[in-house]
C-alpha atoms as a PDB file:
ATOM      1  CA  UNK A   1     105.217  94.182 106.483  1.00  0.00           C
ATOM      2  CA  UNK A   2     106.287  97.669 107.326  1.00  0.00           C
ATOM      3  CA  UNK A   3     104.711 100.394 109.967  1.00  0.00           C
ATOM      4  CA  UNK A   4     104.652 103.651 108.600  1.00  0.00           C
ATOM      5  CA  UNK A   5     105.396 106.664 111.958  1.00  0.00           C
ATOM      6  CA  UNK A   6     104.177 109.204 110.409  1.00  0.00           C
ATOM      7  CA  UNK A   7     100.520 110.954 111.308  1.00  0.00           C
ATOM      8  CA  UNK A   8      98.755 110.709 114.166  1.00  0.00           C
ATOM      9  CA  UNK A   9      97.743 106.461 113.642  1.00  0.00           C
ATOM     10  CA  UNK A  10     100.071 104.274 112.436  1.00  0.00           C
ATOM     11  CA  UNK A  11      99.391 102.000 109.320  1.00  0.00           C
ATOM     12  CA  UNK A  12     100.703  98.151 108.369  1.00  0.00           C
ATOM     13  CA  UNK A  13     101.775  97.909 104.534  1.00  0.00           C
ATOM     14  CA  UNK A  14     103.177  95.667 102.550  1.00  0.00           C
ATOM     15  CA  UNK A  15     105.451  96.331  99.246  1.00  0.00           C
ATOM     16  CA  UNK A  16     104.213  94.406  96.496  1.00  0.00           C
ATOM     17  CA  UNK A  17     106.356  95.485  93.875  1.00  0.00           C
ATOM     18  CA  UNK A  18     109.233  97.565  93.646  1.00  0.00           C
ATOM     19  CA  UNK A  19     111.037  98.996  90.325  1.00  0.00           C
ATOM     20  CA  UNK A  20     113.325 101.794  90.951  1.00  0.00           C
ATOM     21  CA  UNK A  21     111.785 104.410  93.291  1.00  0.00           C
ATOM     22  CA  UNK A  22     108.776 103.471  92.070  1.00  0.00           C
ATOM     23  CA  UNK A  23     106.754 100.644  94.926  1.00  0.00           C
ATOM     24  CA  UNK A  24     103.630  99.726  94.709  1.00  0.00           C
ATOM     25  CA  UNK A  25     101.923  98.902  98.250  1.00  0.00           C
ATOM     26  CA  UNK A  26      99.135  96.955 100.009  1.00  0.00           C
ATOM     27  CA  UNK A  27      97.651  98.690 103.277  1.00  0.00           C
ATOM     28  CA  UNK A  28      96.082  96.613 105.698  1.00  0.00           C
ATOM     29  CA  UNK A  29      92.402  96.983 106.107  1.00  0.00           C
ATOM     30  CA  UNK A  30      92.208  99.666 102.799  1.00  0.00           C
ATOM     31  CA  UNK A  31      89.712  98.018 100.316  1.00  0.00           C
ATOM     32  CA  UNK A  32      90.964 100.540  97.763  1.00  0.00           C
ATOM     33  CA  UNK A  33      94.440  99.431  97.764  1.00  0.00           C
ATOM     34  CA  UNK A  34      97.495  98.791  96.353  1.00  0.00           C
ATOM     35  CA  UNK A  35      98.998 102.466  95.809  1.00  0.00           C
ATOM     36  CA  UNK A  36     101.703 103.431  93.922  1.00  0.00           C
ATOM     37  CA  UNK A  37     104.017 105.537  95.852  1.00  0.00           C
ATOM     38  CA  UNK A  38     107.690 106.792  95.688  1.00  0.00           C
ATOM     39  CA  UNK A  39     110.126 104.074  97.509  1.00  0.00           C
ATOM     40  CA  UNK A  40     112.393 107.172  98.508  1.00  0.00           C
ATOM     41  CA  UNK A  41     109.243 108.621 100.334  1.00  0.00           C
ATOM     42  CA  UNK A  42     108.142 105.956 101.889  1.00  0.00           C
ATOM     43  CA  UNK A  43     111.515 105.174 103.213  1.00  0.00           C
ATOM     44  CA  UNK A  44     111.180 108.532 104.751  1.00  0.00           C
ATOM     45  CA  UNK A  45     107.913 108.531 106.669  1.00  0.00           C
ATOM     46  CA  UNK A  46     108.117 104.865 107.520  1.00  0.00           C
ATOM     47  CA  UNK A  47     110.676 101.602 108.690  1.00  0.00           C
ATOM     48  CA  UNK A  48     111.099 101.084 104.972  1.00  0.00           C
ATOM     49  CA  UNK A  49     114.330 100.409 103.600  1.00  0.00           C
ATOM     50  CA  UNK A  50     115.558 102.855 101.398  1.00  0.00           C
ATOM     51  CA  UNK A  51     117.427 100.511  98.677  1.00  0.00           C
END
């Protein structure tokens, strides 16, 4: 599980999947997830590693 920094509240996820740049993440306590998201930007805005 990863803490994203970025924003004003902080947010547990977890990466589910990852193919390429693309990841697809769970967010703790977000009944609409998982998201698809770019792994490069999440890398950026969070403790994510980048490859």
């Amino acid at each position: 599980m990863a803490i994203s920094s970025a924003g004003p509240a902080s947010s547990a996820f977890r990466v589910i999947e990852r193919d390429g740049d693309a990841a697809q993440v769970a967010i703790a306590g977000v009944e609409n997830s998982p998201y698809a998201v770019s792994a490069e930007l999440l890398a950026s805005i969070s403790d994510y590693p980048a490859s």
